[in-house]
C-alpha atoms as a PDB file:
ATOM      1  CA  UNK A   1    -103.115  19.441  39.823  1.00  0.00           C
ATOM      2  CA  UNK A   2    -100.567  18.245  42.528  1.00  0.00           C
ATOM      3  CA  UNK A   3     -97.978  16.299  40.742  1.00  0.00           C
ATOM      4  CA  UNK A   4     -95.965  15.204  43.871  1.00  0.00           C
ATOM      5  CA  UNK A   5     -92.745  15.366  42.595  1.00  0.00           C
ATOM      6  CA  UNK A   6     -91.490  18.029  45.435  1.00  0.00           C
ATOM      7  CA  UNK A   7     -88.406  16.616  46.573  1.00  0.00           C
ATOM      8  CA  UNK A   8     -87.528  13.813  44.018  1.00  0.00           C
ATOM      9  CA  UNK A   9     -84.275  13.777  41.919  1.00  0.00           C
ATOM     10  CA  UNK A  10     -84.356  14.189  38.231  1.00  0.00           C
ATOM     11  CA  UNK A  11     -82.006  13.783  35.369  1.00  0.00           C
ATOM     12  CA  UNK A  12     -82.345  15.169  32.057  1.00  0.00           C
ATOM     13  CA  UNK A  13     -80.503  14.563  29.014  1.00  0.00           C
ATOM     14  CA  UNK A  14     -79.984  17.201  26.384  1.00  0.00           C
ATOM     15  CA  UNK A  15     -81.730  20.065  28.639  1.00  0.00           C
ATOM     16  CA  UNK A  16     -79.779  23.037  27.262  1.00  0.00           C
ATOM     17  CA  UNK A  17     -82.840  24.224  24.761  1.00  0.00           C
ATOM     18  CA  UNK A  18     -86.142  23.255  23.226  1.00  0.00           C
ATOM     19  CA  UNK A  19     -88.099  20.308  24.809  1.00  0.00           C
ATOM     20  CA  UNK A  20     -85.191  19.404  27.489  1.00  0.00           C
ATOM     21  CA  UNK A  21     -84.400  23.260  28.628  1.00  0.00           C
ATOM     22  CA  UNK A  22     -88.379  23.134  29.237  1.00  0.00           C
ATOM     23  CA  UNK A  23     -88.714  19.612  30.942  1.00  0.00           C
ATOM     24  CA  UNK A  24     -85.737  21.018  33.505  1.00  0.00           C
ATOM     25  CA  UNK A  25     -87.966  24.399  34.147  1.00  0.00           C
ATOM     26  CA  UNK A  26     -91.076  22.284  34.580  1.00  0.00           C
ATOM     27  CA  UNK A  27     -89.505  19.817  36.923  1.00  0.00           C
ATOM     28  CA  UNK A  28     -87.716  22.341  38.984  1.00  0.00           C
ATOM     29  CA  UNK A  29     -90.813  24.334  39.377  1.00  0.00           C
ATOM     30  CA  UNK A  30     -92.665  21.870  40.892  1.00  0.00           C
ATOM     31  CA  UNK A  31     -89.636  21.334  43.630  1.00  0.00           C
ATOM     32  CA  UNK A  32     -87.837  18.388  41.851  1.00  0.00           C
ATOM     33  CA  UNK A  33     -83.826  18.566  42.449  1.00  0.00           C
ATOM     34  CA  UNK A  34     -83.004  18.360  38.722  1.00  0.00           C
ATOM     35  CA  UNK A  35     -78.810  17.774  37.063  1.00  0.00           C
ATOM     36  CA  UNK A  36     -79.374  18.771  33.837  1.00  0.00           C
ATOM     37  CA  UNK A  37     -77.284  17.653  30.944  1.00  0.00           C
ATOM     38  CA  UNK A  38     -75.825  18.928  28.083  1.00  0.00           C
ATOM     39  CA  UNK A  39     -72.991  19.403  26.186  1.00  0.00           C
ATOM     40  CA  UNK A  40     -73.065  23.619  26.200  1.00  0.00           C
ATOM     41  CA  UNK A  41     -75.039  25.208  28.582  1.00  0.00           C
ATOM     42  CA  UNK A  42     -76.723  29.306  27.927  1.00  0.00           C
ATOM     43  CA  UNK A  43     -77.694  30.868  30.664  1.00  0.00           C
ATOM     44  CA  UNK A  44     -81.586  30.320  30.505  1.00  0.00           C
ATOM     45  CA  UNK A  45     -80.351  26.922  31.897  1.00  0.00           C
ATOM     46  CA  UNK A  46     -77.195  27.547  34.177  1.00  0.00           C
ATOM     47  CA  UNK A  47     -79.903  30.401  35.819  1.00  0.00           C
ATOM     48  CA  UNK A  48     -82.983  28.062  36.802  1.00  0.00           C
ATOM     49  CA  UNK A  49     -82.986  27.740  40.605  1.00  0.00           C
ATOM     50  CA  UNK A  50     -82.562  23.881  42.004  1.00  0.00           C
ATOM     51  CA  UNK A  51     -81.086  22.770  38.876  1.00  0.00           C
ATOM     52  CA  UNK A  52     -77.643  21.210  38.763  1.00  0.00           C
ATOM     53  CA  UNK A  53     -75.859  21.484  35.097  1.00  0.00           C
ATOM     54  CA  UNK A  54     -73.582  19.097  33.878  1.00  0.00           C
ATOM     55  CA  UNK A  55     -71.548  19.738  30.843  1.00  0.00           C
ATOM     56  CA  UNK A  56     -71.274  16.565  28.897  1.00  0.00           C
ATOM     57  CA  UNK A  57     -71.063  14.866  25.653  1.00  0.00           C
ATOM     58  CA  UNK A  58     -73.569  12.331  25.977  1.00  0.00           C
ATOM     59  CA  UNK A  59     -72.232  11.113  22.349  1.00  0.00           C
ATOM     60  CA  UNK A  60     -69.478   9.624  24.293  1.00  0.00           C
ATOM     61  CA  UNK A  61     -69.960   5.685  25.502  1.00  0.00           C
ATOM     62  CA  UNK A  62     -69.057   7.235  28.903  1.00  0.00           C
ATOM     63  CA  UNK A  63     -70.757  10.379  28.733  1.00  0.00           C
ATOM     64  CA  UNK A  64     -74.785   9.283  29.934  1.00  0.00           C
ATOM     65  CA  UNK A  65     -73.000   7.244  33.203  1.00  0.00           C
ATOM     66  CA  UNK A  66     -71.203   9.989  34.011  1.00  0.00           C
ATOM     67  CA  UNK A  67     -74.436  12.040  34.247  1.00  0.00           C
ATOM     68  CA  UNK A  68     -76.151   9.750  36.574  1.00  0.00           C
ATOM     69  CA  UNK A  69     -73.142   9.339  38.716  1.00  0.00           C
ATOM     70  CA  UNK A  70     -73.494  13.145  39.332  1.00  0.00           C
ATOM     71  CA  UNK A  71     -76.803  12.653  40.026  1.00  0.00           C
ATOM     72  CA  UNK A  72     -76.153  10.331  42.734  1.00  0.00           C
ATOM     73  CA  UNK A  73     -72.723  12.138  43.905  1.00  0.00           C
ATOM     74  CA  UNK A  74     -74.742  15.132  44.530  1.00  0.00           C
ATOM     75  CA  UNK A  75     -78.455  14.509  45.427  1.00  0.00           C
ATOM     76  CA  UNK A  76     -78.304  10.537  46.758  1.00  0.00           C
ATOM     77  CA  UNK A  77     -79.964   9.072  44.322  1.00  0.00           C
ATOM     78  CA  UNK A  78     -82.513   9.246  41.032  1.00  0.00           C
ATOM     79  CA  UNK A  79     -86.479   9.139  40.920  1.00  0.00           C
ATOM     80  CA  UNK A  80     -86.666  10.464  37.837  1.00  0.00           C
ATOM     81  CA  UNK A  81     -84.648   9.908  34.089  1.00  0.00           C
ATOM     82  CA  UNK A  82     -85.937  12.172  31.313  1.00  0.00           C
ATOM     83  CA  UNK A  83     -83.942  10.908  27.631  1.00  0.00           C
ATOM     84  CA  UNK A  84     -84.743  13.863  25.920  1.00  0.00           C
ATOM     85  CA  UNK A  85     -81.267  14.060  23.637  1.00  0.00           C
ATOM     86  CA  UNK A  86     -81.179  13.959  19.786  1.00  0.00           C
ATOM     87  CA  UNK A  87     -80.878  15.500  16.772  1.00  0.00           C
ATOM     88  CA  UNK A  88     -81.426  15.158  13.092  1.00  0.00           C
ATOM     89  CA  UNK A  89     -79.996  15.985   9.729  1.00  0.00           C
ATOM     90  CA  UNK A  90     -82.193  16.108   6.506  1.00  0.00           C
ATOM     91  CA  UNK A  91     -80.927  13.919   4.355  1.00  0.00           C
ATOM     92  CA  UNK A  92     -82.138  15.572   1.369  1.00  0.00           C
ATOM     93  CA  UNK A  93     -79.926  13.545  -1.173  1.00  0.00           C
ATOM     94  CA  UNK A  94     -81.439  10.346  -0.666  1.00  0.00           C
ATOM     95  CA  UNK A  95     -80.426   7.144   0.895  1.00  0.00           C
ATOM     96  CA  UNK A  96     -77.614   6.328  -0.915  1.00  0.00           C
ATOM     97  CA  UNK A  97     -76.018   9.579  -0.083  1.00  0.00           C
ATOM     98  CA  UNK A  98     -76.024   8.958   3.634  1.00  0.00           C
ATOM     99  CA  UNK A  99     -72.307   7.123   4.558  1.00  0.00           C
ATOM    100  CA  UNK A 100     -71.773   4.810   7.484  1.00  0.00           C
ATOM    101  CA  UNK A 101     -70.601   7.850   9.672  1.00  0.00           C
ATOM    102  CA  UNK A 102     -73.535   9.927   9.331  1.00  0.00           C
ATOM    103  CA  UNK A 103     -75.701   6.454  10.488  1.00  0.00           C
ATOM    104  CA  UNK A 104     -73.539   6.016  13.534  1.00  0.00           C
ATOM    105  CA  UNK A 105     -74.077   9.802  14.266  1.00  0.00           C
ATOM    106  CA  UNK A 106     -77.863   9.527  14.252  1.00  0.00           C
ATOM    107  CA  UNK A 107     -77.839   5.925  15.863  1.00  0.00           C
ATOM    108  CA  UNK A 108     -75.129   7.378  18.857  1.00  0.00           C
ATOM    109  CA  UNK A 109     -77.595  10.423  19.458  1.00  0.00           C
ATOM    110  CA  UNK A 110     -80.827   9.223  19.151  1.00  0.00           C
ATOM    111  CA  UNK A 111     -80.305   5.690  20.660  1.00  0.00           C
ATOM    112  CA  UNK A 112     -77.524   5.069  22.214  1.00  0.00           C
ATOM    113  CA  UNK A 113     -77.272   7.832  24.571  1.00  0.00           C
ATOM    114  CA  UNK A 114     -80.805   6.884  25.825  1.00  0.00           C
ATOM    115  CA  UNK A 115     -79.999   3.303  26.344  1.00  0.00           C
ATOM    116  CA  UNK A 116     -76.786   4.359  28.506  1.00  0.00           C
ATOM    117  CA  UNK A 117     -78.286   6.314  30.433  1.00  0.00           C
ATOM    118  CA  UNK A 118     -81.213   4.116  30.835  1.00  0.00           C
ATOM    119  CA  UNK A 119     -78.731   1.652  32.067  1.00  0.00           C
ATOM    120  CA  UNK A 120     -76.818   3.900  34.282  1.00  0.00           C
ATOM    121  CA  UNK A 121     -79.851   5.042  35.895  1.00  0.00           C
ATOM    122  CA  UNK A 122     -81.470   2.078  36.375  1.00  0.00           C
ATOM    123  CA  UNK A 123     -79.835   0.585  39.622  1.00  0.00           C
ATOM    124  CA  UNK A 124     -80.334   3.888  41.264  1.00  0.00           C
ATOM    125  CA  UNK A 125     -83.956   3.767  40.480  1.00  0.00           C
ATOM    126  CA  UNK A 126     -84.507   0.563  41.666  1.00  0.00           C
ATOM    127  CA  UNK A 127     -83.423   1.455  44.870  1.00  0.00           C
ATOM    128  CA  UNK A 128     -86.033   4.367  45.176  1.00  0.00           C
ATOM    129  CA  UNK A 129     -89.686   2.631  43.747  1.00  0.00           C
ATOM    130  CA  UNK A 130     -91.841   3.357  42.543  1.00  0.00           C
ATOM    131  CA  UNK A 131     -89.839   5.655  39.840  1.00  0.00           C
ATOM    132  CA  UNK A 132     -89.950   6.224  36.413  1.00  0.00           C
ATOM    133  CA  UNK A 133     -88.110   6.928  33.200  1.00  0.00           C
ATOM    134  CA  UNK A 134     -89.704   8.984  30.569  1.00  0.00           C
ATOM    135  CA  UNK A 135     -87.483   8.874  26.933  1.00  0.00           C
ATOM    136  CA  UNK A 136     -88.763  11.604  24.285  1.00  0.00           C
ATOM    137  CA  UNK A 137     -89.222   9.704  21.223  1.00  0.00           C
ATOM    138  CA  UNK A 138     -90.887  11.270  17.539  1.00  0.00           C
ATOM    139  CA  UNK A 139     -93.269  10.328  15.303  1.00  0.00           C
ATOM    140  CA  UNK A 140     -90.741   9.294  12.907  1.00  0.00           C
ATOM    141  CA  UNK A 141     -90.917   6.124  15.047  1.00  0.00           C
ATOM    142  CA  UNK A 142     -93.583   4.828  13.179  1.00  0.00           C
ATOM    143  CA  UNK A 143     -93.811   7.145  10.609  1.00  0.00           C
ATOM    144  CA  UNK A 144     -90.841   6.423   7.851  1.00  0.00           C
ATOM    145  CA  UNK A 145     -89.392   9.297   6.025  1.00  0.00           C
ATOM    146  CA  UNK A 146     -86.903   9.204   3.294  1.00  0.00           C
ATOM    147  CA  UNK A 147     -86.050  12.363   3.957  1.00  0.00           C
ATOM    148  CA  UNK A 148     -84.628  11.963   7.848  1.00  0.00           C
ATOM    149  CA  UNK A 149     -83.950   7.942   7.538  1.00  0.00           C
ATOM    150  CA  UNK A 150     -81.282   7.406   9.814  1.00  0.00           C
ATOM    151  CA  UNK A 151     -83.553   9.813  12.178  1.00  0.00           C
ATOM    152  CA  UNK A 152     -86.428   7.366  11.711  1.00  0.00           C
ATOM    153  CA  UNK A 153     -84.993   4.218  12.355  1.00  0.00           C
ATOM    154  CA  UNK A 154     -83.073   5.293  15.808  1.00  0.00           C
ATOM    155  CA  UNK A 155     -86.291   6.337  17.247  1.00  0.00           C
ATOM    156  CA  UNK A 156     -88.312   3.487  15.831  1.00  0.00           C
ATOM    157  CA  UNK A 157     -85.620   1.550  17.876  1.00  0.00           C
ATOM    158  CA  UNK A 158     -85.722   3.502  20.800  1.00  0.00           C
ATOM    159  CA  UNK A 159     -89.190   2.780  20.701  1.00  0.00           C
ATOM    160  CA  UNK A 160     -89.450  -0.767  20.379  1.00  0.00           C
ATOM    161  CA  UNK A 161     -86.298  -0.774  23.566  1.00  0.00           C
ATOM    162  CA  UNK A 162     -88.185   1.441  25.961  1.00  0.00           C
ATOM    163  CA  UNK A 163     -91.340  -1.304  25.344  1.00  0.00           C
ATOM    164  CA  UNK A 164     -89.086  -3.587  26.236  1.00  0.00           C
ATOM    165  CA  UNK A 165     -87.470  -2.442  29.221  1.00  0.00           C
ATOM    166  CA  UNK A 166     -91.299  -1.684  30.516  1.00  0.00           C
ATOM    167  CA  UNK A 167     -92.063  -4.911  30.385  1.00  0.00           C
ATOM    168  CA  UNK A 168     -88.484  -5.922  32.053  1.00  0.00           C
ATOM    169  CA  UNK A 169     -88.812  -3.433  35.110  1.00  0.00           C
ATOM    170  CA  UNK A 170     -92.503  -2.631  35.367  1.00  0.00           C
ATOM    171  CA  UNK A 171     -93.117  -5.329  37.442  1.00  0.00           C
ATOM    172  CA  UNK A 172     -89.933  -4.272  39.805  1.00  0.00           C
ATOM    173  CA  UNK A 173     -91.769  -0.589  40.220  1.00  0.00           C
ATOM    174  CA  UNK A 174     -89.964   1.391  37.676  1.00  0.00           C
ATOM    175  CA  UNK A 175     -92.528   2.484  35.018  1.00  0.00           C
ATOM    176  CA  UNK A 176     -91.049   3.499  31.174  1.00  0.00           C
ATOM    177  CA  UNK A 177     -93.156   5.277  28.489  1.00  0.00           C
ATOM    178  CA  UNK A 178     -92.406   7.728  25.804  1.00  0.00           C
ATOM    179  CA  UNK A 179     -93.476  10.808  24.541  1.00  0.00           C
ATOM    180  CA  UNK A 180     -93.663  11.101  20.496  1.00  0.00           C
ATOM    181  CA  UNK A 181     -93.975  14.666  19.317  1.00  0.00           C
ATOM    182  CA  UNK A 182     -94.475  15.784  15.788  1.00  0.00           C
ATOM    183  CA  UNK A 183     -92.753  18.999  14.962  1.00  0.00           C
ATOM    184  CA  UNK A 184     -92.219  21.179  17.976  1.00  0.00           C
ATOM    185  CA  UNK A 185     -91.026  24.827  17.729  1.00  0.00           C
ATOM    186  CA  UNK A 186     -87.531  24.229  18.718  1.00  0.00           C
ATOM    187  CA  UNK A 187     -83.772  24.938  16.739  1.00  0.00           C
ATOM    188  CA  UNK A 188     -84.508  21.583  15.431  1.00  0.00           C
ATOM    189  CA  UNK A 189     -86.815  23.085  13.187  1.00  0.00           C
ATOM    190  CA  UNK A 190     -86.706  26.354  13.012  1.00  0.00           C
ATOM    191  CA  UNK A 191     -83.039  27.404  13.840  1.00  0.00           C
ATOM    192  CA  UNK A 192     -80.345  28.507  11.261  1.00  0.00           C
ATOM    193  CA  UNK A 193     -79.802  24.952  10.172  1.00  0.00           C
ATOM    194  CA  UNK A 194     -82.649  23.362  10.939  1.00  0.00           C
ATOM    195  CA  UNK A 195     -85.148  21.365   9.089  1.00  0.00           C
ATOM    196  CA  UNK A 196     -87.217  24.354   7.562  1.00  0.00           C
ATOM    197  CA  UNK A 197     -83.994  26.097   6.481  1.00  0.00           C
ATOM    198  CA  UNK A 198     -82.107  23.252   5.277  1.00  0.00           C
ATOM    199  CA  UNK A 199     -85.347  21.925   3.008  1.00  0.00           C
ATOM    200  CA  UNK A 200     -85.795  25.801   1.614  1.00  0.00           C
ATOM    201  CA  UNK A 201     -82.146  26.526   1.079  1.00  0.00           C
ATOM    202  CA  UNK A 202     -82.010  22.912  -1.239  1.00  0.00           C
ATOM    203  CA  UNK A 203     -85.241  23.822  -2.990  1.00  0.00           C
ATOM    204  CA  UNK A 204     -84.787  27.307  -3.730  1.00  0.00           C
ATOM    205  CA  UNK A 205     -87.338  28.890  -1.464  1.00  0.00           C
ATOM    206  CA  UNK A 206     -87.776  30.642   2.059  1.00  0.00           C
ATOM    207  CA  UNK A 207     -88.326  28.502   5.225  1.00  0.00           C
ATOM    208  CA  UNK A 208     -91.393  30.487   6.170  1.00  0.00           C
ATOM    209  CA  UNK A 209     -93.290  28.465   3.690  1.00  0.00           C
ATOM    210  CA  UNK A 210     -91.350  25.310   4.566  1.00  0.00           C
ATOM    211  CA  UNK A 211     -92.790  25.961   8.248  1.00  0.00           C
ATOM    212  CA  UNK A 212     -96.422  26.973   7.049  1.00  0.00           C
ATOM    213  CA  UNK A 213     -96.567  23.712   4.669  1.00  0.00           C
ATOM    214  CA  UNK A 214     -95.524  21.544   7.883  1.00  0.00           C
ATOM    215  CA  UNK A 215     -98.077  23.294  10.062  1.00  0.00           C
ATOM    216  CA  UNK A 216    -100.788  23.002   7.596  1.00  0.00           C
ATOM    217  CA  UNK A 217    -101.043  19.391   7.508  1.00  0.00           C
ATOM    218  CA  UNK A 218    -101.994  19.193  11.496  1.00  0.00           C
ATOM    219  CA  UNK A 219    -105.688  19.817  12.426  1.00  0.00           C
ATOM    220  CA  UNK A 220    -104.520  22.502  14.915  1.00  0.00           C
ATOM    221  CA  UNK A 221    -102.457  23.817  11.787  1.00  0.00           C
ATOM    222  CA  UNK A 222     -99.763  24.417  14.103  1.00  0.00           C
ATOM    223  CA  UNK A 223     -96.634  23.092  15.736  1.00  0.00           C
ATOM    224  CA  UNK A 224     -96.590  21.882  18.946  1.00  0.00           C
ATOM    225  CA  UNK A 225     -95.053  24.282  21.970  1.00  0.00           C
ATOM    226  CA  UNK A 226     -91.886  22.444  23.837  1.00  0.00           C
ATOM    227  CA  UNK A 227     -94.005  23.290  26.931  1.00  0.00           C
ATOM    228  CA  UNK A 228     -96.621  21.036  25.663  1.00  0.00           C
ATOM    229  CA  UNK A 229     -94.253  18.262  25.486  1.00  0.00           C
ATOM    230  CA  UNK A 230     -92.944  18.897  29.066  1.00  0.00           C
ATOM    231  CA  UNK A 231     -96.124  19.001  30.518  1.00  0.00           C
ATOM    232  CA  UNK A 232     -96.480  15.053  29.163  1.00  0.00           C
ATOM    233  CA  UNK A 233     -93.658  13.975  30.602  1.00  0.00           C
ATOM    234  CA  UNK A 234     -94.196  15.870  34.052  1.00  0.00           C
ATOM    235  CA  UNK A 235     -97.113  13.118  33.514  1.00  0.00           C
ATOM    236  CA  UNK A 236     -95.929  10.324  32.692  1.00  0.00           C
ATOM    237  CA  UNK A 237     -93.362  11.156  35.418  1.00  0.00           C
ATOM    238  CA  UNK A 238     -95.732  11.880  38.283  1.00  0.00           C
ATOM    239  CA  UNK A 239     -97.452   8.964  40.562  1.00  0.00           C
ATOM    240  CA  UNK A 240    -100.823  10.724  38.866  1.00  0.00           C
ATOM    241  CA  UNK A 241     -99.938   8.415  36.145  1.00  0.00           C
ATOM    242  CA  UNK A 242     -99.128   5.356  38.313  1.00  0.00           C
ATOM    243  CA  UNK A 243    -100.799   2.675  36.336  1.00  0.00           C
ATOM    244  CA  UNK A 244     -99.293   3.547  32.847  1.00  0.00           C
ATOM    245  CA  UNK A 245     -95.972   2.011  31.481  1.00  0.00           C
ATOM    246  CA  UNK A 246     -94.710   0.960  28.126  1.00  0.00           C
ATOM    247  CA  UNK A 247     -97.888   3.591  27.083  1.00  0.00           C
ATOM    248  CA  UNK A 248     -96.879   6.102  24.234  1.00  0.00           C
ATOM    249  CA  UNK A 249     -98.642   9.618  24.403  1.00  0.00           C
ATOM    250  CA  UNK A 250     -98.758  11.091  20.489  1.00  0.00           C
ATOM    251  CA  UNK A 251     -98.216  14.924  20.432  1.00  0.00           C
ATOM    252  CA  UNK A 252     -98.774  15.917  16.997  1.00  0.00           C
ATOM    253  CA  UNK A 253    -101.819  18.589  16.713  1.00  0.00           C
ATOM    254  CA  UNK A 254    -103.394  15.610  14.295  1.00  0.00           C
ATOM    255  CA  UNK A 255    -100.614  15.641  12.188  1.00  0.00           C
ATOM    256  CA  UNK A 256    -100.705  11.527  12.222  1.00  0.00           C
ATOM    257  CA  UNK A 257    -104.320  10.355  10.799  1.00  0.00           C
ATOM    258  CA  UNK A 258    -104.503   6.664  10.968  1.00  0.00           C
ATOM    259  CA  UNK A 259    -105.963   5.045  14.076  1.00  0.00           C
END
């Protein structure tokens, strides 16, 4: 399938690894001019042919703008924002463990950084309809879990904002929707200190069986592939899906069960 996205400017958020280094690929492979950010950048990123890397902390209130600008600086202009940046930290302690740092932390990465650069990129877009804005979400947005709290309520607020700002811009040709995975086989996960490892090494066990318990409660009985994710949002992204905004597309293997 044609997307039609040769020749359209991207920007990605948090495209150094897992679901954002994979967006980036996706979008530069079918000829979109992509400035990828992140805050380190490995080689499997600095390497990918029409892709522009940005080294930024998108933590920082100034950070997301400063992306966009470079979009515009170097390219003209933005068709295309992908919020793909966050992160989360098991909070395996409870709620009352969690301080008010560790809440800014999750509410600066996982919200904030999207609604910057959601409002940095916005005037840009509007000047090159119809265009779009994809944000990577979870399904901790509607599925609470004591475990990643501050995790859950960011992205149940990122959520309910990128409904919003649908509604707001749809009608001026700039279509939002998310993307809500459920685990995907990324560091977030299954790195060093990721979810798997930080649940076994608190429980006393290995993070094999962490991972296997996870997988097992999907239908598929596995997690989801990052490329699975990026192939939604090339979507969502493309004029294929011109008629959908404020939609969210569920990528879980089954994992969520209720209608």
């Amino acid at each position: 399938m044609d997307l039609n996205l040769s020749g359209m400017v991207a920007v990605v958020t948090g495209a150094s690894k897992g679901i954002g280094l994979a967006v980036t690929r996706s979008l530069a492979d079918e000829g979109v001019s992509v400035v990828a950010g992140a805050r380190t950048a490995g080689h499997e990123l600095t390497e990918l042919a029409g892709v522009h890397t940005v080294r930024v902390d998108l933590t920082t209130p100034n950070g997301p703008a400063h992306l966009v600008d470079e979009a515009v600086r170097t390219f003209g202009g933005v068709d295309i924002l992908v919020n793909n940046v966050g992160a989360v930290r098991p909070r395996l302690q409870g709620f009352l463990a969690v301080p008010d740092a560790e809440w800014e932390w999750a509410w600066t990465i996982n919200f904030m950084a999207a609604v910057r650069a959601t409002r940095a990129a916005l005037p840009h877009l509007l000047e090159r309809v119809p265009s779009t804005i994809v944000t990577v979400s979870s399904v901790n947005s509607f599925l609470p879990d004591p475990g990643v709290i501050d995790y859950c309520a960011a992205k149940g607020a990122l959520a309910n904002f990128c409904k919003s700002v649908s509604k707001e811009f749809g009608p001026r040709g700039v279509r939002v929707n998310t993307v809500s995975p459920g685990p995907v086989e990324t560091a977030l996960w299954l790195g060093d200190h990721g979810v798997a490892a930080t649940v076994a090494g608190t429980a006393g066990g290995e993070a094999d069986s962490v991972i296997k318990g996870q997988a097992a409660l999907a239908a598929t009985g596995r997690f989801t592939h990052p490329q699975e994710v990026a192939d939604a949002v090339l979507l969502l992204a493309s004029g294929r899906a011109g008629n959908i905004t404020g939609s969210d597309i569920v990528i879980d293997g089954g994992l969520i069960t209720t209608l």
